[in-house]
N, C-alpha and C. Protein backbone atom coordinates (compact mmCIF):
# COMPACT_ATOMS: atom_id res chain seq x y z
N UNK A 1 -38.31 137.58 22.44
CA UNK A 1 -39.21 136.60 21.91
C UNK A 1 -38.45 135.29 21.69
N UNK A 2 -38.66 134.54 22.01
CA UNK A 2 -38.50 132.87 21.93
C UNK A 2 -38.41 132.50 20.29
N UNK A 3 -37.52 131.87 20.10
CA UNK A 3 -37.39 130.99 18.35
C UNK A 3 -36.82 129.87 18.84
N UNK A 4 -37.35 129.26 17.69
CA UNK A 4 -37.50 127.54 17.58
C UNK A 4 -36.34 127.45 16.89
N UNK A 5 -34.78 127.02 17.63
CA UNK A 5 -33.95 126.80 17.42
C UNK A 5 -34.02 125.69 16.12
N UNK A 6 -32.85 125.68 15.12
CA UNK A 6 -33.11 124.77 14.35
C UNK A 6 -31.93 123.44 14.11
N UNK A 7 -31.89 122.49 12.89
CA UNK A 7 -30.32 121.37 12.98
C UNK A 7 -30.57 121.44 11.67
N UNK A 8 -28.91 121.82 11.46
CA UNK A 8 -28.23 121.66 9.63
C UNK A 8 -28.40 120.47 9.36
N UNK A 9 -28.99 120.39 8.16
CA UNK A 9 -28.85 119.08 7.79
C UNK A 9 -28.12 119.36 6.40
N UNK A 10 -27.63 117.70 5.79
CA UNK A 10 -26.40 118.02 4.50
C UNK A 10 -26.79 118.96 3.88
N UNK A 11 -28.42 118.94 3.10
CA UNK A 11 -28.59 119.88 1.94
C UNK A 11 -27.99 121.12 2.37
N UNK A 12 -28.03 121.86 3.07
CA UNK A 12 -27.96 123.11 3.48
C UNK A 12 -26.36 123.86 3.67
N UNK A 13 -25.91 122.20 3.35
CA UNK A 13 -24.19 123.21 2.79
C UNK A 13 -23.97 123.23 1.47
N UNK A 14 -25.05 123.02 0.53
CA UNK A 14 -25.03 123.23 -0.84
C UNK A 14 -25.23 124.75 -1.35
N UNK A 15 -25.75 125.48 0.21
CA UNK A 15 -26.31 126.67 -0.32
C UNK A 15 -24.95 127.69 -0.04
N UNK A 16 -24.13 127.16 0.85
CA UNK A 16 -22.79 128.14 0.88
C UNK A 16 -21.59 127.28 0.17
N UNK A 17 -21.33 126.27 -0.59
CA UNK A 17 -20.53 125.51 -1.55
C UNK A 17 -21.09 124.83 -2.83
N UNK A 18 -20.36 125.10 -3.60
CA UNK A 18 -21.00 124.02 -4.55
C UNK A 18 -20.94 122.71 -4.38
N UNK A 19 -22.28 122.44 -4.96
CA UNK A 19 -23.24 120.94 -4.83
C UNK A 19 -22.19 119.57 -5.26
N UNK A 20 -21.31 119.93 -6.01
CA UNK A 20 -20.02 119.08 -6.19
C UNK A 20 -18.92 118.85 -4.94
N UNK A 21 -18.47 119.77 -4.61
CA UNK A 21 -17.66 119.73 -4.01
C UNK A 21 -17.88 119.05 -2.07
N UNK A 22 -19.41 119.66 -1.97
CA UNK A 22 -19.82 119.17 -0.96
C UNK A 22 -20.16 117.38 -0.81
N UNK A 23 -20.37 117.04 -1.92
CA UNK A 23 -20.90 115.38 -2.79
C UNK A 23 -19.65 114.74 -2.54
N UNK A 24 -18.50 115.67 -3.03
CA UNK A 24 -16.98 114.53 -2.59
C UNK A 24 -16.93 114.57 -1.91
N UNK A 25 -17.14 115.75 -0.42
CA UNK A 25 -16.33 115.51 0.81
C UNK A 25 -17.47 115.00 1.26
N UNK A 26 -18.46 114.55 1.01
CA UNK A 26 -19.24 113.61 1.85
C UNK A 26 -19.48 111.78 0.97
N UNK A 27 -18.72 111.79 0.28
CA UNK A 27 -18.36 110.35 -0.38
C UNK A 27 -17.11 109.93 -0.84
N UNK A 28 -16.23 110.67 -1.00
CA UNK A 28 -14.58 110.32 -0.98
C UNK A 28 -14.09 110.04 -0.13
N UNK A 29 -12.97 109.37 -0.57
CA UNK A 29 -11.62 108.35 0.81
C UNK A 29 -13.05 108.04 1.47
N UNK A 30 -13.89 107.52 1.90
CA UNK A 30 -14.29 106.19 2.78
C UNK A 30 -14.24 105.27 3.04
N UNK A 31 -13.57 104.51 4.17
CA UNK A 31 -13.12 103.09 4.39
C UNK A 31 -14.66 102.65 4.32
N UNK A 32 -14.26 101.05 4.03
CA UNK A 32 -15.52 100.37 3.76
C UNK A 32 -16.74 100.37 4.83
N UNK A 33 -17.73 101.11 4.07
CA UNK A 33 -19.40 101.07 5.51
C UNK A 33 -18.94 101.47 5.76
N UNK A 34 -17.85 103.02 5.60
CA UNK A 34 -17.61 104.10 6.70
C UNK A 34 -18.94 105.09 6.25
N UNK A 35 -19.77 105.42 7.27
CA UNK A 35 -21.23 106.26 6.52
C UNK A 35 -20.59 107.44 6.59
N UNK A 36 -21.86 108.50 5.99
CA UNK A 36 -21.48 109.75 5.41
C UNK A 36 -20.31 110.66 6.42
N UNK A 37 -19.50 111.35 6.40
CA UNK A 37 -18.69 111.84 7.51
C UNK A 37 -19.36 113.18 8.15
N UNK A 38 -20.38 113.62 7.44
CA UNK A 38 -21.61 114.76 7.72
C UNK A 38 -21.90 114.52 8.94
N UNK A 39 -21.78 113.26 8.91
CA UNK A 39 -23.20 112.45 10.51
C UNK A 39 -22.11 112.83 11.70
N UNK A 40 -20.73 112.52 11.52
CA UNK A 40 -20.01 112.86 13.04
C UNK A 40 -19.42 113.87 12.66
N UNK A 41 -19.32 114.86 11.70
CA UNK A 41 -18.72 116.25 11.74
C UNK A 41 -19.41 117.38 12.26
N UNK A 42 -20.78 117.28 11.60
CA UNK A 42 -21.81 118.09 11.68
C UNK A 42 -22.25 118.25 13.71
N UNK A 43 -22.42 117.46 13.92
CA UNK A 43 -22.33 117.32 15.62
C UNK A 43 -21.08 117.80 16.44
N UNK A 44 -19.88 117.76 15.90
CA UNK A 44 -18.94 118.04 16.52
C UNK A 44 -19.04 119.89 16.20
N UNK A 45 -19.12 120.07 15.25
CA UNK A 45 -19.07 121.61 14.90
C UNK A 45 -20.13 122.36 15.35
N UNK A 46 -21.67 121.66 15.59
CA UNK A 46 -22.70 121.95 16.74
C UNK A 46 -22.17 122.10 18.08
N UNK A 47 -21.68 120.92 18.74
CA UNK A 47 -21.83 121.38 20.10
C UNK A 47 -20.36 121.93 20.42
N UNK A 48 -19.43 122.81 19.16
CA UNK A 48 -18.41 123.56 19.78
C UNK A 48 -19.32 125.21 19.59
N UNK A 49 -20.25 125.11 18.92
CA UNK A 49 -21.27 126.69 18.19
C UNK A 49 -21.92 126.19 20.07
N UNK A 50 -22.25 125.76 20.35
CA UNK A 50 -22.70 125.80 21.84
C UNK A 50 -22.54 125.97 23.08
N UNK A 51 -21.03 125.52 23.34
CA UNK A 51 -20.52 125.88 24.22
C UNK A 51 -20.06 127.03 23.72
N UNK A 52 -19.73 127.82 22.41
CA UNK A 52 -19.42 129.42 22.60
C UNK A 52 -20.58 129.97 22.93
N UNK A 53 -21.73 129.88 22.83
CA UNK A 53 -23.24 130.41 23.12
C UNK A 53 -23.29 130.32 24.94
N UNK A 54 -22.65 129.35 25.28
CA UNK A 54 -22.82 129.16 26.36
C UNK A 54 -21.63 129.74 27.09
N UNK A 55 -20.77 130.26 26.71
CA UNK A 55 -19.16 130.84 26.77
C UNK A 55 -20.33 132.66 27.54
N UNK A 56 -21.28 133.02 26.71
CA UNK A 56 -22.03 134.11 27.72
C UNK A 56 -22.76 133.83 28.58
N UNK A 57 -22.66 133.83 30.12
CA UNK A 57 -23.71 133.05 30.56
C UNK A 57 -24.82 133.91 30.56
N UNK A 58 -25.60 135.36 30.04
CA UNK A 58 -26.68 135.36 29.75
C UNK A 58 -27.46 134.80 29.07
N UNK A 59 -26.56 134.00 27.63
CA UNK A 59 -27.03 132.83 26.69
C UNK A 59 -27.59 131.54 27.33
N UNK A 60 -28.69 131.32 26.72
CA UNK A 60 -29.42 129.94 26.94
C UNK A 60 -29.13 129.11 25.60
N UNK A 61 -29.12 128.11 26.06
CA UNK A 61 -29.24 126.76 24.41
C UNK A 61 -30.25 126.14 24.42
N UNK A 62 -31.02 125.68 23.72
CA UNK A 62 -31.87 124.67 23.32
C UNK A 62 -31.48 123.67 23.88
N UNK A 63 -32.92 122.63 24.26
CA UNK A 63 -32.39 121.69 25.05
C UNK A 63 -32.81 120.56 24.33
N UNK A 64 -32.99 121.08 22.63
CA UNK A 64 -33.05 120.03 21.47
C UNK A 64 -31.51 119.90 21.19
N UNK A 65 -30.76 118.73 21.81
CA UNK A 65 -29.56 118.47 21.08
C UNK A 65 -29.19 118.90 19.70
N UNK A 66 -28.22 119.55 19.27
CA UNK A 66 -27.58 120.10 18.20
C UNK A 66 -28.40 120.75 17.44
N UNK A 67 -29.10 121.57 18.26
CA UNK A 67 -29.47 123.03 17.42
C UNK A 67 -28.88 124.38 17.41
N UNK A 68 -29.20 125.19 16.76
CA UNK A 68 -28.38 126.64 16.56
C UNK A 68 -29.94 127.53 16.23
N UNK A 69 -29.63 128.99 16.84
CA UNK A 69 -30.29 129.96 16.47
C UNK A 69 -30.88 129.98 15.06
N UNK A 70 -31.80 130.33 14.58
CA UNK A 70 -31.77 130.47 12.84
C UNK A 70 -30.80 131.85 12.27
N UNK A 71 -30.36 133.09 13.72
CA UNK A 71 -29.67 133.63 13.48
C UNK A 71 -28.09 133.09 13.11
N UNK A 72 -27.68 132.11 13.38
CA UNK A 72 -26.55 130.98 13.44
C UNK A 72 -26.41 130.32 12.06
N UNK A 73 -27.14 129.93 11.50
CA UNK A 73 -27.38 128.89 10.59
C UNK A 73 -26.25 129.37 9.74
N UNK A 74 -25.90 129.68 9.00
CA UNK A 74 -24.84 130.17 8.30
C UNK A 74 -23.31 130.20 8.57
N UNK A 75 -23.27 130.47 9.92
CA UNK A 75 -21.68 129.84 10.84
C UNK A 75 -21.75 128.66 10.96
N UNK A 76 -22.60 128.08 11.05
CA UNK A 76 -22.72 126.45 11.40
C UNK A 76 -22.52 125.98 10.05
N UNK A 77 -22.86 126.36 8.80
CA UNK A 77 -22.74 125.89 7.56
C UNK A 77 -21.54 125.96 7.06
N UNK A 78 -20.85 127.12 7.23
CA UNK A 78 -19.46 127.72 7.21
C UNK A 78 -18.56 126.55 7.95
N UNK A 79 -18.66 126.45 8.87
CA UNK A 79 -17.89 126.05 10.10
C UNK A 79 -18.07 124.28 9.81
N UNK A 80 -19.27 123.98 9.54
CA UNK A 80 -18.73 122.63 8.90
C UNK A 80 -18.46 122.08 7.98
N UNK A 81 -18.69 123.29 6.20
CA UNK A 81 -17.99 123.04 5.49
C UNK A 81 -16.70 122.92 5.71
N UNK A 82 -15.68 123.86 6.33
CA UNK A 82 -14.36 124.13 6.60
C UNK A 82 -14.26 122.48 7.70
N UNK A 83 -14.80 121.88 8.36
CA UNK A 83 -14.50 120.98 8.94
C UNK A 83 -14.30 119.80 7.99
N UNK A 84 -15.46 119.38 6.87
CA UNK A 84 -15.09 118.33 6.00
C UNK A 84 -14.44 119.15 5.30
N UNK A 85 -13.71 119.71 4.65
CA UNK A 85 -13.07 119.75 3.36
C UNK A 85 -11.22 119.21 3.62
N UNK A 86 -10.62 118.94 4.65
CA UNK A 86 -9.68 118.32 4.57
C UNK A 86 -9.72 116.79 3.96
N UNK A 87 -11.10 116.36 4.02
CA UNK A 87 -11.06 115.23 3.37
C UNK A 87 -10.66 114.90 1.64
N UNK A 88 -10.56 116.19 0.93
CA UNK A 88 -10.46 116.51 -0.18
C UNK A 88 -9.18 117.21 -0.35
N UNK A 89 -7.72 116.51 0.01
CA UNK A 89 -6.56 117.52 0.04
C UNK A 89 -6.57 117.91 -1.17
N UNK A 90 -7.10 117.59 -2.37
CA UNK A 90 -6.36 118.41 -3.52
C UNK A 90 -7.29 119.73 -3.75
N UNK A 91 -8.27 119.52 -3.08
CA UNK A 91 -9.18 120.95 -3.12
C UNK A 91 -9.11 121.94 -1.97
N UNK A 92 -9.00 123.16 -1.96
CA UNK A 92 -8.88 124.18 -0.97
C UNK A 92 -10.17 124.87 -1.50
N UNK A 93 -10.31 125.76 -0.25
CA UNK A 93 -11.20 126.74 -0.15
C UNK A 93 -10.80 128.09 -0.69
N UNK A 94 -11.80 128.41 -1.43
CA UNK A 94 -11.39 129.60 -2.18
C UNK A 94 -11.19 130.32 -1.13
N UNK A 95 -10.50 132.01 -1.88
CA UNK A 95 -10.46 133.00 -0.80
C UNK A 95 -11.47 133.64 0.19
N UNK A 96 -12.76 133.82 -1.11
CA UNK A 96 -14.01 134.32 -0.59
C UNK A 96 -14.45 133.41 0.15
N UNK A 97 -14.41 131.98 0.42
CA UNK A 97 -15.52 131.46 1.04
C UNK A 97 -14.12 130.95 2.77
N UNK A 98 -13.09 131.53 2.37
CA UNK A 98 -12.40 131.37 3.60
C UNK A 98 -12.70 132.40 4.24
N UNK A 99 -12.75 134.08 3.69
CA UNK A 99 -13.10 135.29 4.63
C UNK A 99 -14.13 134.77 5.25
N UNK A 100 -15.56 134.46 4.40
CA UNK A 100 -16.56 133.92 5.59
C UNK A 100 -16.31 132.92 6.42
N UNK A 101 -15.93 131.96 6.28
CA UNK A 101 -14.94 131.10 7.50
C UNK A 101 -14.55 131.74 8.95
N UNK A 102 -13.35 132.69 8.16
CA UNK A 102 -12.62 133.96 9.57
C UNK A 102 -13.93 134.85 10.12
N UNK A 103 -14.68 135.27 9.71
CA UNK A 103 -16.04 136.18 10.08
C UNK A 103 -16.88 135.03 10.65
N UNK A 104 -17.24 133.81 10.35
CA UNK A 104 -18.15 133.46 11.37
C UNK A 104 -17.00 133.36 12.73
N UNK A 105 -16.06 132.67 12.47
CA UNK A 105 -15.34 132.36 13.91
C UNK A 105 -14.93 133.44 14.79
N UNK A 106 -14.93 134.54 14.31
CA UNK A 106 -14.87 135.90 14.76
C UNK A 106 -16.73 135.78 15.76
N UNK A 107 -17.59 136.34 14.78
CA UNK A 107 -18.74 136.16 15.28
C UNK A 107 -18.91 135.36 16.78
N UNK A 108 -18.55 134.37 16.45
CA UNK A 108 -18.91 132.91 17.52
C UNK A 108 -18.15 133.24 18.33
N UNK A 109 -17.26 134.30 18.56
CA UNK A 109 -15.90 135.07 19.69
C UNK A 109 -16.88 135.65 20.13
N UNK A 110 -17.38 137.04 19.47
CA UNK A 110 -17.86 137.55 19.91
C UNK A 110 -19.33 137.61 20.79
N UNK A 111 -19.80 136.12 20.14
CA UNK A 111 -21.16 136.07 20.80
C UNK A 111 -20.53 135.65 22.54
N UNK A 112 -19.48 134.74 22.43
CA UNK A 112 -19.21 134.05 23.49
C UNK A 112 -19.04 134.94 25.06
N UNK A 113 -18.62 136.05 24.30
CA UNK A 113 -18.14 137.74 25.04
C UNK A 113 -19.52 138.38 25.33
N UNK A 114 -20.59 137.66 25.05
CA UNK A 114 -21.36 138.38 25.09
C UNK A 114 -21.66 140.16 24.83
N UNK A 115 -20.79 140.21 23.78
CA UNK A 115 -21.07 141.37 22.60
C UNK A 115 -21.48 141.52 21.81
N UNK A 116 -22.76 140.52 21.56
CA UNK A 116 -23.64 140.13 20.09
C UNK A 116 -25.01 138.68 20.97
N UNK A 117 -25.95 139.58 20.88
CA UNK A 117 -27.11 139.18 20.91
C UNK A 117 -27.83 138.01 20.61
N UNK A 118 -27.66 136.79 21.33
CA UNK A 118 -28.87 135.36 19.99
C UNK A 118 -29.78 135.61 20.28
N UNK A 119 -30.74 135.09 19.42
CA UNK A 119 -32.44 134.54 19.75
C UNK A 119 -32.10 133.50 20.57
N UNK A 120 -33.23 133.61 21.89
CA UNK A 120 -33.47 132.85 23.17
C UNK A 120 -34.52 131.60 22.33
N UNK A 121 -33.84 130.04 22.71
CA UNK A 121 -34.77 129.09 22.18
C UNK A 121 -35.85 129.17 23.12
N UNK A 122 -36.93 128.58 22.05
CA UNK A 122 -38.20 128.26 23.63
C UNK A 122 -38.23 126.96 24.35
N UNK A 123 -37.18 126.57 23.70
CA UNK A 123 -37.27 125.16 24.66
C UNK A 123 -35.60 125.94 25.51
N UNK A 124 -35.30 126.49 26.35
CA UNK A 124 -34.28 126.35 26.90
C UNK A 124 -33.61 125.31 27.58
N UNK A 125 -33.04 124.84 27.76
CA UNK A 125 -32.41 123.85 28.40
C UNK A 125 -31.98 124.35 29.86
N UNK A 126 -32.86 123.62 30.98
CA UNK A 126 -32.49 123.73 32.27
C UNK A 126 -31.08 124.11 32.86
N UNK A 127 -31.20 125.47 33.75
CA UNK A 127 -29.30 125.75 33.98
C UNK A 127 -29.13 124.18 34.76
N UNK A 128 -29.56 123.77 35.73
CA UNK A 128 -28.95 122.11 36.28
C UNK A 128 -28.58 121.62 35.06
N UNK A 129 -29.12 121.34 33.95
CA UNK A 129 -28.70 120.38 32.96
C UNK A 129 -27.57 121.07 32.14
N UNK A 130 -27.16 121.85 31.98
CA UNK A 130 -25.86 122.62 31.03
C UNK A 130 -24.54 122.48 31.61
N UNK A 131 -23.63 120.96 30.61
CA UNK A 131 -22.84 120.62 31.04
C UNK A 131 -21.59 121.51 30.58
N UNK A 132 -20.37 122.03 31.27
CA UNK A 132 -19.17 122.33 30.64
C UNK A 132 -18.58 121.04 29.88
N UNK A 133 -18.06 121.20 28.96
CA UNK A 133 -17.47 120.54 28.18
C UNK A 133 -15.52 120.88 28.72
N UNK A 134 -15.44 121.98 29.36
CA UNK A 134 -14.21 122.31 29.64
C UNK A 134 -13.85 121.82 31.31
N UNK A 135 -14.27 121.35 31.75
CA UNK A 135 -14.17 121.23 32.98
C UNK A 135 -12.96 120.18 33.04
N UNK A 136 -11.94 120.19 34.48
CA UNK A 136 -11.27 119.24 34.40
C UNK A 136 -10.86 118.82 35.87
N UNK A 137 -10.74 118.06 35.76
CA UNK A 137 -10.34 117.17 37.42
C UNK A 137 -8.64 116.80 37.42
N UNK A 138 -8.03 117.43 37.89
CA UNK A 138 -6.95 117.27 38.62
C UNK A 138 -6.83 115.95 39.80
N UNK A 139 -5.67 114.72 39.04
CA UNK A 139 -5.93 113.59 40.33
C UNK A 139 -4.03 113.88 40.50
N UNK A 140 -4.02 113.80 41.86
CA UNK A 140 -2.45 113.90 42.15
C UNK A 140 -2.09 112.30 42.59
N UNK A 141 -1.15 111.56 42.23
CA UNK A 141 -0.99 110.42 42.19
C UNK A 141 -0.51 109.86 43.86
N UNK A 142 0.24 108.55 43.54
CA UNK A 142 0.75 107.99 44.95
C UNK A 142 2.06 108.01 45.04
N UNK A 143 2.49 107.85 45.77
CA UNK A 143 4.56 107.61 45.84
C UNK A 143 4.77 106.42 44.82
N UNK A 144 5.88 107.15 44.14
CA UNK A 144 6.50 106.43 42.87
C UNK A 144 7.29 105.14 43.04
N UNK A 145 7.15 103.98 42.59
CA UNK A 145 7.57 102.82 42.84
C UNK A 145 8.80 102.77 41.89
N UNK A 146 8.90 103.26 40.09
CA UNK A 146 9.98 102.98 39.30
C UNK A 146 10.42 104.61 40.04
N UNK A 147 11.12 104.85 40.30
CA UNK A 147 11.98 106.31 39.46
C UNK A 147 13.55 105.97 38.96
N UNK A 148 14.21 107.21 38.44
CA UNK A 148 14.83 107.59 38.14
C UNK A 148 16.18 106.39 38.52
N UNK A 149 16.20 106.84 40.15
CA UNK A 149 17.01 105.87 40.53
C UNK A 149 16.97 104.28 40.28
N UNK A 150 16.00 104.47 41.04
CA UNK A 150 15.58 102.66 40.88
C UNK A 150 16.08 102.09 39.49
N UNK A 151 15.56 102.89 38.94
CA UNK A 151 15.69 101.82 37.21
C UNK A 151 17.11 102.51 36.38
N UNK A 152 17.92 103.27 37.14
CA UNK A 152 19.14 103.72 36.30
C UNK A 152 20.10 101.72 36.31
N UNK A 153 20.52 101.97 35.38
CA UNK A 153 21.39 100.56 35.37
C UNK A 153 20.77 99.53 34.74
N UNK A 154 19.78 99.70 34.38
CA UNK A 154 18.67 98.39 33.21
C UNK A 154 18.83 98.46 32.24
């Protein structure tokens, strides 16, 4: 059955941290009109939960930019608390809320292995349109003008 993939928004890391702690790392150390750091963390920690989804290729993604399963929602909360909280060096993550940390990233292994099941979005996103993010192009250069020799003695 098809589910309507969903997107974390801030409130929703109040429900796995306290409402304090989440308030500093989204308003402390900010250079001036630097906006909330939620807005470019929260996206970055989405589309790495995506390409592991997409790491099975029986997995489909939503082809609503930066959504997650509602089975997900909770690694994604995890996973970007643990992303802002370096902004707060004098605060660490407790023990308990680091085990869930190691267990979602475990999880997000295992989905990638396709050894753990998501809900299929109903908007899938076209296989033509599903970019690797890992892909890389190899350019081999031209005959070397400085080397070694040339420039010994400068």
């Amino acid at each position: 059955m098809a589910t309507n993939w969903i997107v974390i928004i801030a409130d929703d890391l109040n429900q796995y941290q306290a409402a304090k702690l989440v308030a500093a790392a989204r308003t402390k150390a900010l250079a001036a009109s630097q906006p909330d750091p939620f807005l470019a963390v929260m996206p970055d920690v989405i589309n790495r939960m995506r390409d592991d989804i997409r790491g099975c290729k029986s997995n489909q993604v939503s082809a609503t930019p930066l959504t997650v399963p509602p089975g997900l929602r909770g690694e994604a909360i995890l996973l970007t608390i643990e992303a802002m909280q370096p902004r707060l060096p004098g605060i660490t993550i407790d023990e308990d809320l680091r085990t869930l940390i190691t267990d979602a990233k475990a999880r997000m292994k295992r989905i990638s292995k396709c050894e753990i099941p998501i809900e299929t979005p109903d908007d899938p996103q076209p296989a033509g349109e599903v970019q690797s993010s890992s892909a890389i192009e190899q350019v081999s250069g031209g005959e070397r003008v400085a080397t070694r020799e040339k420039m010994q003695g400068l």
